[in-house]
Protein backbone atom coordinates (compact mmCIF):
# COMPACT_ATOMS: atom_id res chain seq x y z
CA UNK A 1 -1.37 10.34 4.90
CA UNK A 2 -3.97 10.78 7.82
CA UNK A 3 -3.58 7.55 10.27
CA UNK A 4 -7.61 7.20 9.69
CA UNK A 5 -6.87 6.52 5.91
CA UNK A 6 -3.68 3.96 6.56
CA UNK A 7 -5.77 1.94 9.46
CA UNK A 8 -8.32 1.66 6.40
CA UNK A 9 -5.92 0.30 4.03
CA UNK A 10 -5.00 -2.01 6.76
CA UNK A 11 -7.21 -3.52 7.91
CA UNK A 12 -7.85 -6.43 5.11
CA UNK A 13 -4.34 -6.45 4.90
CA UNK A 14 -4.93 -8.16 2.04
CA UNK A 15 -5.26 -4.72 -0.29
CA UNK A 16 -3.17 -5.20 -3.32
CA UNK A 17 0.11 -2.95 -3.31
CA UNK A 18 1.98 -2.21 -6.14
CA UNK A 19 6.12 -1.94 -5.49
CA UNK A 20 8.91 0.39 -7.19
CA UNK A 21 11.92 -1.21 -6.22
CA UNK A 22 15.56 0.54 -5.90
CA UNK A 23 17.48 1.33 -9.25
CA UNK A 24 20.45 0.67 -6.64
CA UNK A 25 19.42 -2.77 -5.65
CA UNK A 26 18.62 -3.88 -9.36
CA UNK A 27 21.46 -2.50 -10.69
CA UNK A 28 23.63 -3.63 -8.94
CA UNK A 29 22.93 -6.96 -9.30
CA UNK A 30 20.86 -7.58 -5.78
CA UNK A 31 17.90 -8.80 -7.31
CA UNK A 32 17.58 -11.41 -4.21
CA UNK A 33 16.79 -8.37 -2.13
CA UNK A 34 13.84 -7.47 -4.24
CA UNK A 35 12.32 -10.45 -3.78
CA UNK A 36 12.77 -10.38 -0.28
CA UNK A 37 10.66 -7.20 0.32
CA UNK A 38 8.12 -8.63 -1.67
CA UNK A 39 7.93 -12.27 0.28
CA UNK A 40 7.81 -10.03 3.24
CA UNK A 41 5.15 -7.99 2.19
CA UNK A 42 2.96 -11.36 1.13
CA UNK A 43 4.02 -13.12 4.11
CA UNK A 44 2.53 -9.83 6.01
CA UNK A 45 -0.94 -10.75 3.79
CA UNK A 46 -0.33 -7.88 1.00
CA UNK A 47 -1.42 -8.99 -2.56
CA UNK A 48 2.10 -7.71 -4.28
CA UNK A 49 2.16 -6.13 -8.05
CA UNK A 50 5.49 -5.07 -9.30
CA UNK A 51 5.10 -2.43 -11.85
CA UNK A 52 7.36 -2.23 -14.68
CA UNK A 53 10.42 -0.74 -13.67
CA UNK A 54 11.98 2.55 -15.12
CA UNK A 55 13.94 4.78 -13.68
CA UNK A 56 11.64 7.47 -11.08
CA UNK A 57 13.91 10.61 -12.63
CA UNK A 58 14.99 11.02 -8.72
CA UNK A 59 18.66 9.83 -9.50
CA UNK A 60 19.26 12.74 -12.06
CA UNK A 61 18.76 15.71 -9.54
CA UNK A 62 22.26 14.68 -8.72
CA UNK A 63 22.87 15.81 -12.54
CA UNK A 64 20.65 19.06 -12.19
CA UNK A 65 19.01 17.76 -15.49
CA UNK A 66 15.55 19.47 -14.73
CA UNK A 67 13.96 19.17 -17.45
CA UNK A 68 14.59 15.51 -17.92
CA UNK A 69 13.46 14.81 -14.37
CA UNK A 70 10.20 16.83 -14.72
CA UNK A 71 9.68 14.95 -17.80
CA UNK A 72 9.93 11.46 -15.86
CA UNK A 73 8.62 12.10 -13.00
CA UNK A 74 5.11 13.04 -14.77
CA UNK A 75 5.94 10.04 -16.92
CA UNK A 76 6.15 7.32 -13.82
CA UNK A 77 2.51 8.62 -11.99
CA UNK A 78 1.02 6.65 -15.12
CA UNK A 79 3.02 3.66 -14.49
CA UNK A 80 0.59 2.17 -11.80
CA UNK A 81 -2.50 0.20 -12.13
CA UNK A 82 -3.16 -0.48 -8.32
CA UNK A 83 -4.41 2.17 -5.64
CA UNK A 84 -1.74 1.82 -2.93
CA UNK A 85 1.66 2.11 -4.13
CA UNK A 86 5.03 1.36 -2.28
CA UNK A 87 8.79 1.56 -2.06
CA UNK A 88 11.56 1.60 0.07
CA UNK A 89 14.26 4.09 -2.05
CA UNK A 90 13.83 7.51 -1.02
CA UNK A 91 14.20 8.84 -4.46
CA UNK A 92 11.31 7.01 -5.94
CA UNK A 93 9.27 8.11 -2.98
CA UNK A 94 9.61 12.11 -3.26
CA UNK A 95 9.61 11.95 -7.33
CA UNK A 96 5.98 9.68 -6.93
CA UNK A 97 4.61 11.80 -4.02
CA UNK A 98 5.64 15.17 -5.93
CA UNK A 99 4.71 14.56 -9.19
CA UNK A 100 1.66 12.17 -8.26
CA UNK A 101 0.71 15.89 -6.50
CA UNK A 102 1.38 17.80 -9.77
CA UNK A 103 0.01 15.25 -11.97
CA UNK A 104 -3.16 15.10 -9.58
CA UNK A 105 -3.32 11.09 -9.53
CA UNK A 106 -5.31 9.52 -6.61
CA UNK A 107 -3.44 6.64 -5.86
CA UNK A 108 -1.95 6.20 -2.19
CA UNK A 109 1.85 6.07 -1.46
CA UNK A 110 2.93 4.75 1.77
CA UNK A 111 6.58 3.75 2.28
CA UNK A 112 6.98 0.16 2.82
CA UNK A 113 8.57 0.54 6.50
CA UNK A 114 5.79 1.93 7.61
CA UNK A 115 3.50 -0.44 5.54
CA UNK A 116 5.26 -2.90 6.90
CA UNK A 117 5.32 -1.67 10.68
CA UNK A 118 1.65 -0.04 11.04
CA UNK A 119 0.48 -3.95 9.75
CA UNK A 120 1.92 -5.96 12.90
């Protein structure tokens, strides 16, 4: 994303973002982490969706199940019904930027560090 475009999402701040939290942290019982990303982001003026979560596909690569991940990672680009989308796994962040690419969606996907950082 061209810094012109992220200063523009900035600059309200208020812009509603929609979050895909980590499979990790919610499966493993760290729910309280969630929530702390998204108090952050709303404490940092961000109007915070969380989308129904599924899994992104991302985790299966380590399974070589293409076919299944291609499936799901077209699947999750429809998941979204904000613009600006977030997370902080890595996983869910190269299966939405890929397949947002293949499935030509226009939504936005910035990672939430730098969400987070480019705001303050």
């Amino acid at each position: 994303m061209k810094n012109e475009e992220l200063e523009a999402i900035l600059k309200g701040a208020s812009s509603p973002v929609e979050i895909r939290h980590s499979c990790h942290l919610l499966y493993e019982g760290r729910k309280d982490l969630t929530r702390h990303v998204e108090i952050t982001l709303k404490k940092s003026g961000f109007t915070v969706t969380e989308m129904p979560h599924w899994c992104c596909g991302g985790g299966m690569g380590l399974l070589y199940i293409t076919d299944t991940i291609e499936k799901i990672g077209r699947l999750r680009t429809t998941d979204f019904t904000r613009n600006i989308l977030t997370t902080y796994c890595p996983s869910c962040y190269w299966m939405l930027k890929v397949y947002g690419r293949k499935e030509k969606r226009n939504y936005k996907l910035i990672n939430v560090y730098q969400l987070l950082m480019e705001n303050n």
